[in-house]
Protein backbone atom coordinates (compact mmCIF):
# COMPACT_ATOMS: atom_id res chain seq x y z
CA UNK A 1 19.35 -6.27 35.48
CA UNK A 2 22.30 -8.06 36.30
CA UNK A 3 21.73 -11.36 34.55
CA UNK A 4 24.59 -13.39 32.82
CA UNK A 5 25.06 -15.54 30.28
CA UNK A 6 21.41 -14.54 28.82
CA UNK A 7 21.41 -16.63 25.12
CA UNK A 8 17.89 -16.57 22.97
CA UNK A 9 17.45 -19.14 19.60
CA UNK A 10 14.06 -18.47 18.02
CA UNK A 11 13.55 -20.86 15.01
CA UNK A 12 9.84 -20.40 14.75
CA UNK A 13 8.31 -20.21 18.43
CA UNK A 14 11.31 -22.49 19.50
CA UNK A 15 13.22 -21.24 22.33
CA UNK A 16 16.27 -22.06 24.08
CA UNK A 17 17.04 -19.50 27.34
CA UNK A 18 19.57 -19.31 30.28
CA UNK A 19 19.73 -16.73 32.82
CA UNK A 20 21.78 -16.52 36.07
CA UNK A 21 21.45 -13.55 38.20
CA UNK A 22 22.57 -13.43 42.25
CA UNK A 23 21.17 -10.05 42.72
CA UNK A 24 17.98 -10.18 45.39
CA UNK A 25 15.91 -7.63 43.73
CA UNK A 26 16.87 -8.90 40.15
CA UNK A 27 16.45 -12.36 41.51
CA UNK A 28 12.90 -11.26 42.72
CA UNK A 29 12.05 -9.26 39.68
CA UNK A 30 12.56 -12.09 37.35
CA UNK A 31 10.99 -14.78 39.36
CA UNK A 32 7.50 -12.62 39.57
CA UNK A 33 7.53 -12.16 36.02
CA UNK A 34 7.99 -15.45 34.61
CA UNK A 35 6.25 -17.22 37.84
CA UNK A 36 3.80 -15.13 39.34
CA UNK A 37 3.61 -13.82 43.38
CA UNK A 38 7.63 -14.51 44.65
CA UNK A 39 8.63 -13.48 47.93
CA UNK A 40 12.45 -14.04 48.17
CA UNK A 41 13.53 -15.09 52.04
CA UNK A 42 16.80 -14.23 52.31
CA UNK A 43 19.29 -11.42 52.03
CA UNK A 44 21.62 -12.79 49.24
CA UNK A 45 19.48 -15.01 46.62
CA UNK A 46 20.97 -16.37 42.99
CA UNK A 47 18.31 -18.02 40.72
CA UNK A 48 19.93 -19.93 37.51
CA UNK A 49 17.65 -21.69 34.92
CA UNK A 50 17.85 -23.31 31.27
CA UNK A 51 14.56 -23.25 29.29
CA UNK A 52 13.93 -25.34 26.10
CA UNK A 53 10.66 -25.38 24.30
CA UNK A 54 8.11 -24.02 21.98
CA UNK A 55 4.60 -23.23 22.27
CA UNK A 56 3.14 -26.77 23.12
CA UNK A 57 5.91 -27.89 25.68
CA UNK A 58 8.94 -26.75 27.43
CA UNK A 59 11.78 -28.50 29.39
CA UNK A 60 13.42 -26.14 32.49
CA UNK A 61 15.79 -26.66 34.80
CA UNK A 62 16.11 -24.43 37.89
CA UNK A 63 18.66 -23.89 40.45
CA UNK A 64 17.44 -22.14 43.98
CA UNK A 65 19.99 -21.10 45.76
CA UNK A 66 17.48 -19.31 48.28
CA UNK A 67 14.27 -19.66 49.91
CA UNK A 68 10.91 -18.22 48.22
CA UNK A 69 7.42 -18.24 48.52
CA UNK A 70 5.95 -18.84 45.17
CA UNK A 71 1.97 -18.26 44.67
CA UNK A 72 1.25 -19.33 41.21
CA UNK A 73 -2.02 -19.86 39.04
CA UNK A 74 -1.15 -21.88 36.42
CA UNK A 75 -2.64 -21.83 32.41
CA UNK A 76 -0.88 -24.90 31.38
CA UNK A 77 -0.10 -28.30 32.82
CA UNK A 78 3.05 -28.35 34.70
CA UNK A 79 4.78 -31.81 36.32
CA UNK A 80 8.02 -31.13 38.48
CA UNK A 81 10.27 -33.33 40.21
CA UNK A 82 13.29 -31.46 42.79
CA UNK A 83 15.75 -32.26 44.89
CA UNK A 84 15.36 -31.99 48.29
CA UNK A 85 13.28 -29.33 49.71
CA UNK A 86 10.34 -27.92 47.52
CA UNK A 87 7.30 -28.23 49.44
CA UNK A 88 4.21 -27.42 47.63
CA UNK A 89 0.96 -27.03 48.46
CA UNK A 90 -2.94 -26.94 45.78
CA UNK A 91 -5.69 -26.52 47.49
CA UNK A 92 -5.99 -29.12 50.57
CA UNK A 93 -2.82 -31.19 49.17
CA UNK A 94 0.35 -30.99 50.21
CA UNK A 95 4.17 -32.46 49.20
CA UNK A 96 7.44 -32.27 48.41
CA UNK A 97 8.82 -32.62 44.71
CA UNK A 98 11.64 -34.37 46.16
CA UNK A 99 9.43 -36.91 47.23
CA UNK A 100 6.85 -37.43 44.36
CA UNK A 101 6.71 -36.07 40.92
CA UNK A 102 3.70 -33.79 40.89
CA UNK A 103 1.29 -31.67 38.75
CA UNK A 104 0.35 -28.41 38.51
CA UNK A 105 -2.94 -28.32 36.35
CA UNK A 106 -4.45 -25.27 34.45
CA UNK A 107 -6.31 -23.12 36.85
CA UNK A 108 -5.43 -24.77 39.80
CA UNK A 109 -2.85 -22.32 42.36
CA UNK A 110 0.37 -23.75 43.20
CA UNK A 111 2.01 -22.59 47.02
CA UNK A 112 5.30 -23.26 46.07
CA UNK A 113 8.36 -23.21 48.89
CA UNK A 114 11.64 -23.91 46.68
CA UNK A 115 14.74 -23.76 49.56
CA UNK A 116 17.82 -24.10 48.15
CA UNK A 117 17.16 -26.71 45.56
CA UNK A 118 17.17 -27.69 42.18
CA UNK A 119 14.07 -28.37 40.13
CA UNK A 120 12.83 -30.09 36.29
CA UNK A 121 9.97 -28.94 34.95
CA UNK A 122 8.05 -30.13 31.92
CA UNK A 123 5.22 -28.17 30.73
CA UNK A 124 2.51 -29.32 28.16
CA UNK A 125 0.04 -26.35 26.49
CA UNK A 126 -3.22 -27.60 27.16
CA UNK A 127 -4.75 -27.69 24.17
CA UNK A 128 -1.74 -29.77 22.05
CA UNK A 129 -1.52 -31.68 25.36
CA UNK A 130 -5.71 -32.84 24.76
CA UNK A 131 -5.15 -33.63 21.00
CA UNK A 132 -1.97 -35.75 21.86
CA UNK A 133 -4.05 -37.89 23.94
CA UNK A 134 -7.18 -37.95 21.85
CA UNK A 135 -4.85 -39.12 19.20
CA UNK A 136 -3.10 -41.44 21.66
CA UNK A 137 -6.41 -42.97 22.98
CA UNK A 138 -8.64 -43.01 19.84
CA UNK A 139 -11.09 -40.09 21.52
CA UNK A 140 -12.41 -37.34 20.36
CA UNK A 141 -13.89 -36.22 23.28
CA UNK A 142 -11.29 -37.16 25.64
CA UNK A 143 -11.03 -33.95 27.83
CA UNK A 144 -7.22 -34.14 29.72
CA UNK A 145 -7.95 -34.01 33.50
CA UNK A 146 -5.84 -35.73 36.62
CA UNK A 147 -7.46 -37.05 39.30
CA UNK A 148 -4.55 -36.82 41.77
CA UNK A 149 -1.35 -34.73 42.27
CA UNK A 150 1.31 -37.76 41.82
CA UNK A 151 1.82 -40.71 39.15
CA UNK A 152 -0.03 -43.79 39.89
CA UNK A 153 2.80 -46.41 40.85
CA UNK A 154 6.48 -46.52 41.67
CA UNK A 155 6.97 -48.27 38.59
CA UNK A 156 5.27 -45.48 36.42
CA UNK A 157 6.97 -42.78 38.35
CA UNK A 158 10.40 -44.06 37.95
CA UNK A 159 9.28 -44.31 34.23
CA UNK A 160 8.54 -40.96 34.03
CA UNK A 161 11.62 -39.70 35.74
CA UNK A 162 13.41 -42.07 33.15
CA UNK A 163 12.19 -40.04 30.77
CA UNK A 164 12.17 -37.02 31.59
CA UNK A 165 16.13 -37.07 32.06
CA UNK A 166 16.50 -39.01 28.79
CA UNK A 167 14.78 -35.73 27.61
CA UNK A 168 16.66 -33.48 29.05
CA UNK A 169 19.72 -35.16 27.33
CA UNK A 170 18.48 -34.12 24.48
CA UNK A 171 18.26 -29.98 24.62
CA UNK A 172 21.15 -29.15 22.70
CA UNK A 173 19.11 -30.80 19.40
CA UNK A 174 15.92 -29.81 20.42
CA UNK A 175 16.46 -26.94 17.42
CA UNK A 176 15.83 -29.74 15.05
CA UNK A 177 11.92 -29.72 14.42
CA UNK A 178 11.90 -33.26 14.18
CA UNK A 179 14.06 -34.11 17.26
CA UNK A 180 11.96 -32.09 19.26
CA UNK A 181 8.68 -33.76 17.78
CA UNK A 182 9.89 -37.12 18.94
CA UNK A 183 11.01 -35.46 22.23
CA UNK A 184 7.71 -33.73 23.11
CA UNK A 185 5.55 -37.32 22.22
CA UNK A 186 7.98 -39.48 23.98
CA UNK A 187 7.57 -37.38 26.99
CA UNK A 188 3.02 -36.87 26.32
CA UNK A 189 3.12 -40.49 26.15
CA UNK A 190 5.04 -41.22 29.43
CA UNK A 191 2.72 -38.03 31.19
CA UNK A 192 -0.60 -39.52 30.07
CA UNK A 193 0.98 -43.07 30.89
CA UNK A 194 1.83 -42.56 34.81
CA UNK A 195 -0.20 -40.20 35.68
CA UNK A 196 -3.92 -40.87 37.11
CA UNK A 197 -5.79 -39.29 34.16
CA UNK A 198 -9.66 -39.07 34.38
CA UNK A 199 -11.62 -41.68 33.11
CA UNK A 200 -11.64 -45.39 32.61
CA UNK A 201 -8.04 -46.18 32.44
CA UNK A 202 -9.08 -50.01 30.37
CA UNK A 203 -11.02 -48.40 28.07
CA UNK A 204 -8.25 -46.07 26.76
CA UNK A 205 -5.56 -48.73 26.92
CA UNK A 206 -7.79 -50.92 25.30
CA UNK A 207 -8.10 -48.05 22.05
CA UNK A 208 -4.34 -47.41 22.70
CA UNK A 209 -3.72 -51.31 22.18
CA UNK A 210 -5.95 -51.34 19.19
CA UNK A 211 -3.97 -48.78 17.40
CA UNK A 212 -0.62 -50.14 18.12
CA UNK A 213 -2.23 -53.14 16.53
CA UNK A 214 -4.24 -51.25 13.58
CA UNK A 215 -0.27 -49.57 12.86
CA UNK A 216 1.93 -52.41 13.00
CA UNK A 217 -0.48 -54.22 10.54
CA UNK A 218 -0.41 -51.57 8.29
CA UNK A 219 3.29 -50.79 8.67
CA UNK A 220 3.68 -54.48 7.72
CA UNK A 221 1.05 -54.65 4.54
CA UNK A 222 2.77 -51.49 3.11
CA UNK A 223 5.56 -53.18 3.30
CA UNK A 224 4.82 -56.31 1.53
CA UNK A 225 2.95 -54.02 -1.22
CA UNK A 226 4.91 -51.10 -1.54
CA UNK A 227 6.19 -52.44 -5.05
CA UNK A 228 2.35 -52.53 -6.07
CA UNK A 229 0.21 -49.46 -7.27
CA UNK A 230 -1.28 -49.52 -3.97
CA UNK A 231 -2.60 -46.53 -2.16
CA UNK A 232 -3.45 -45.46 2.13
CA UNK A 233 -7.17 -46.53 1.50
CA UNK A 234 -6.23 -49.76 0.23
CA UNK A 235 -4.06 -50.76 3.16
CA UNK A 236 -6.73 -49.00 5.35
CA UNK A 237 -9.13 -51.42 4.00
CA UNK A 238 -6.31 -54.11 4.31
CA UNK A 239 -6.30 -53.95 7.96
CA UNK A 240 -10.01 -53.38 8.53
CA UNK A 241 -10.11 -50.13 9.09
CA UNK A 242 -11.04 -46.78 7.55
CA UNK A 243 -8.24 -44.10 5.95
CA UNK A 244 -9.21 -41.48 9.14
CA UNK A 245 -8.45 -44.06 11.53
CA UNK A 246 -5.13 -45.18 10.42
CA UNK A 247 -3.85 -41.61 10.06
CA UNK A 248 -4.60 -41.84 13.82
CA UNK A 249 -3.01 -44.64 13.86
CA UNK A 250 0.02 -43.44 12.53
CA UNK A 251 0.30 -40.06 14.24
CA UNK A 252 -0.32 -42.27 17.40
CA UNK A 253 2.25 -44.70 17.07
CA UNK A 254 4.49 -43.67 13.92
CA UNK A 255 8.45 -42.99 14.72
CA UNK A 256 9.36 -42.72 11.70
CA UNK A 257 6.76 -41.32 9.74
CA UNK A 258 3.65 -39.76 10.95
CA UNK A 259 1.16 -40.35 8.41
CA UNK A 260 0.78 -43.64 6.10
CA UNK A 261 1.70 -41.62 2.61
CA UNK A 262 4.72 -40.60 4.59
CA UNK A 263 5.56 -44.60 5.00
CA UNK A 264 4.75 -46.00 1.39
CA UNK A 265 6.62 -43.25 0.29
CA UNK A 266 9.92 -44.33 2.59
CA UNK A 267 9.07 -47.49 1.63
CA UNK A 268 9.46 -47.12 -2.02
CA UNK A 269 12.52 -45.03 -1.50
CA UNK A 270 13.93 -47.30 0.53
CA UNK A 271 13.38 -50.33 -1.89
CA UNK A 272 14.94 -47.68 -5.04
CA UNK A 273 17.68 -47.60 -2.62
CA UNK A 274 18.31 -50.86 -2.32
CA UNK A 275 17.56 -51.38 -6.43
CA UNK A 276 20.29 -48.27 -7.20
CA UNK A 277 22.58 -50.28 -5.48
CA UNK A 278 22.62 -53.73 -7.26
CA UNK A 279 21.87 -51.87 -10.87
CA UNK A 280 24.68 -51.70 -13.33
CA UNK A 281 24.50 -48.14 -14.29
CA UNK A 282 25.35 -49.48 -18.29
CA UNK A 283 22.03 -51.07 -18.11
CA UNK A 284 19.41 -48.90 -16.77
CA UNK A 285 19.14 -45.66 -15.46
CA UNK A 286 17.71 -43.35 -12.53
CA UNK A 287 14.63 -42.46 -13.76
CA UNK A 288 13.95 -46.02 -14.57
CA UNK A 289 14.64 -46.88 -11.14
CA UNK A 290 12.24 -44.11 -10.06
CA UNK A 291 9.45 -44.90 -12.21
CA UNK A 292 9.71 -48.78 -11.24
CA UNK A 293 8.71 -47.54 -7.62
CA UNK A 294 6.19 -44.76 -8.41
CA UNK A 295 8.16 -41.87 -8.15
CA UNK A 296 6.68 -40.44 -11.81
CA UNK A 297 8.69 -36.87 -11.66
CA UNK A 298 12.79 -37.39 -11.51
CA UNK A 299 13.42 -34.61 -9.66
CA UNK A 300 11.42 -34.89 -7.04
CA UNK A 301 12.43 -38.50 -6.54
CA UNK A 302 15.91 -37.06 -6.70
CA UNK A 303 15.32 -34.26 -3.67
CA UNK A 304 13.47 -37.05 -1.83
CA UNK A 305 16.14 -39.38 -1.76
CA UNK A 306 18.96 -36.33 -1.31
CA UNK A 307 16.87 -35.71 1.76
CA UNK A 308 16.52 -39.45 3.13
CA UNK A 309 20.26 -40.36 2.17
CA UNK A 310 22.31 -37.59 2.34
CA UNK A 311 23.37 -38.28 -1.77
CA UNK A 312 22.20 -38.55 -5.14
CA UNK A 313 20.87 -41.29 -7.13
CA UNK A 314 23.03 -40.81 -9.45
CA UNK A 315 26.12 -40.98 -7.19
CA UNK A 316 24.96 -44.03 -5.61
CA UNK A 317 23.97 -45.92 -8.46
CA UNK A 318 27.53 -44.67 -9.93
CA UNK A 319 29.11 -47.05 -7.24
């Protein structure tokens, strides 16, 4: 097939893919296997798109530069926005990307009509896309279903297109595990945010509120008693609430660290930082330093703080 420019990373199930082929057939060929029933309308068709992802989500962007009939049953969620001219159509509902961001929701068919246009995509696996928002939301249970096709206000939909281009920005470090981490939440959070999930919408902002609270009072007591031999249970108990529930709390709402041992530890490195720096190195030493702020085994407070500060201890107490 004549496709060009064809590039493949794979750093676990990351991926990051272009193709560009302006052969009909080809073009055909390689719309029907990555999106289902194509019919391409035209004699000369080109088809160009950049893929970045992994198993849970995936950012595309596709240029059309021909008309198509796509038929497409979908196993994931899928939300789209286009420029003009991709009408759509799911069941009885009808639209045009260009005018409304819309969804595409597992087992639901998608009539697609893409006309010479350009197209985002952002896909979520349905599965990590459910536990983001039962960890979001504080539910167990919470089952991810929309209601409707399109987000629930202009403000929320300009939001969401906000975001989704910020994201976008973003694909050439999307190798990084952690970039993309922060990427794929940022965007769950916006998704679940503007679109009209199912159920009561005050009873899950009401949970999401409570953990925002439950993790900035944590965030703060850990802080205050990081120099202490304190452990996650006792700031769970601290903040009047159990050790499950502020891991959820954390995974939730954390940026820079996920889970609470995560944060005391930063913490404490980041107060031996600050100690390493205003030592005199003729008076005390590294592992004193270390041991002062819990970290019992030198070395691995050294490959902690090599990791965290790009240096040794030694080098920057040596200042």
């Amino acid at each position: 097939m004549s496709f060009r420019g064809l590039a493949l990373l794979a750093m676990n199930d990351f991926f990051d893919s272009r193709v560009r082929t302006d052969d009909v057939a080809d073009t055909q060929a390689w719309l029907q296997a990555q999106y289902g029933h194509v019919d391409v309308m035209a004699d000369r068709a080109a088809i160009a798109e950049h893929a970045v992802g992994d198993a849970t989500f995936a950012l595309r962007r596709l240029t059309w530069e021909c008309r198509a009939e796509i038929v497409y049953e979908a196993d994931r969620f899928f939300f789209a926005t286009s420029g003009p001219g991709y009408a759509w159509r799911i069941g009885s509902r009808t639209g045009d990307y260009s005018v409304e961001p819309g969804i595409v929701q597992p087992g639901h068919e998608l009539v697609g009509r893409p006309d010479r246009t350009e197209v985002e995509l952002l896909s979520f696996e349905a599965d990590w896309l459910t536990e983001a928002a039962r960890t979001m939301y504080g539910d167990d249970e919470l089952a991810v279903r929309f209601d409707g096709t399109a987000p629930l206000s202009r403000r929320l939909r300009d939001y969401w297109l906000a975001t989704l281009r910020w994201s976008l920005t973003q694909t050439p470090l999307l190798a990084e595990p952690l970039v993309r981490a922060q990427v794929r939440r940022t965007l769950a959070a916006a998704t679940l945010e503007a679109f009209p999930l199912a159920g009561d919408p005050r009873e899950r902002r009401a949970s999401a509120i409570e953990q925002a609270s439950i993790y900035a009072a944590a965030v703060s007591w850990i802080d205050d008693h990081a120099s202490l031999p304190v452990t996650v249970d006792d700031a769970a108990r601290a903040v009047g609430t159990s050790a499950t529930g502020l891991r959820r709390a954390f995974l939730a709402n954390g940026h820079l660290a996920s889970t609470p041992e995560d944060y005391l530890t930063q913490a404490r490195l980041s107060a031996a930082h600050a100690d390493l720096l205003a030592a005199d190195p003729m008076v005390v030493g590294v592992a004193d330093i270390a041991a002062r702020w819990g970290f019992i085994d030198p070395a691995a407070f050294a490959d902690a703080y090599r990791d965290a500060y790009r240096t040794t201890p030694r080098r920057t107490l040596d200042r």
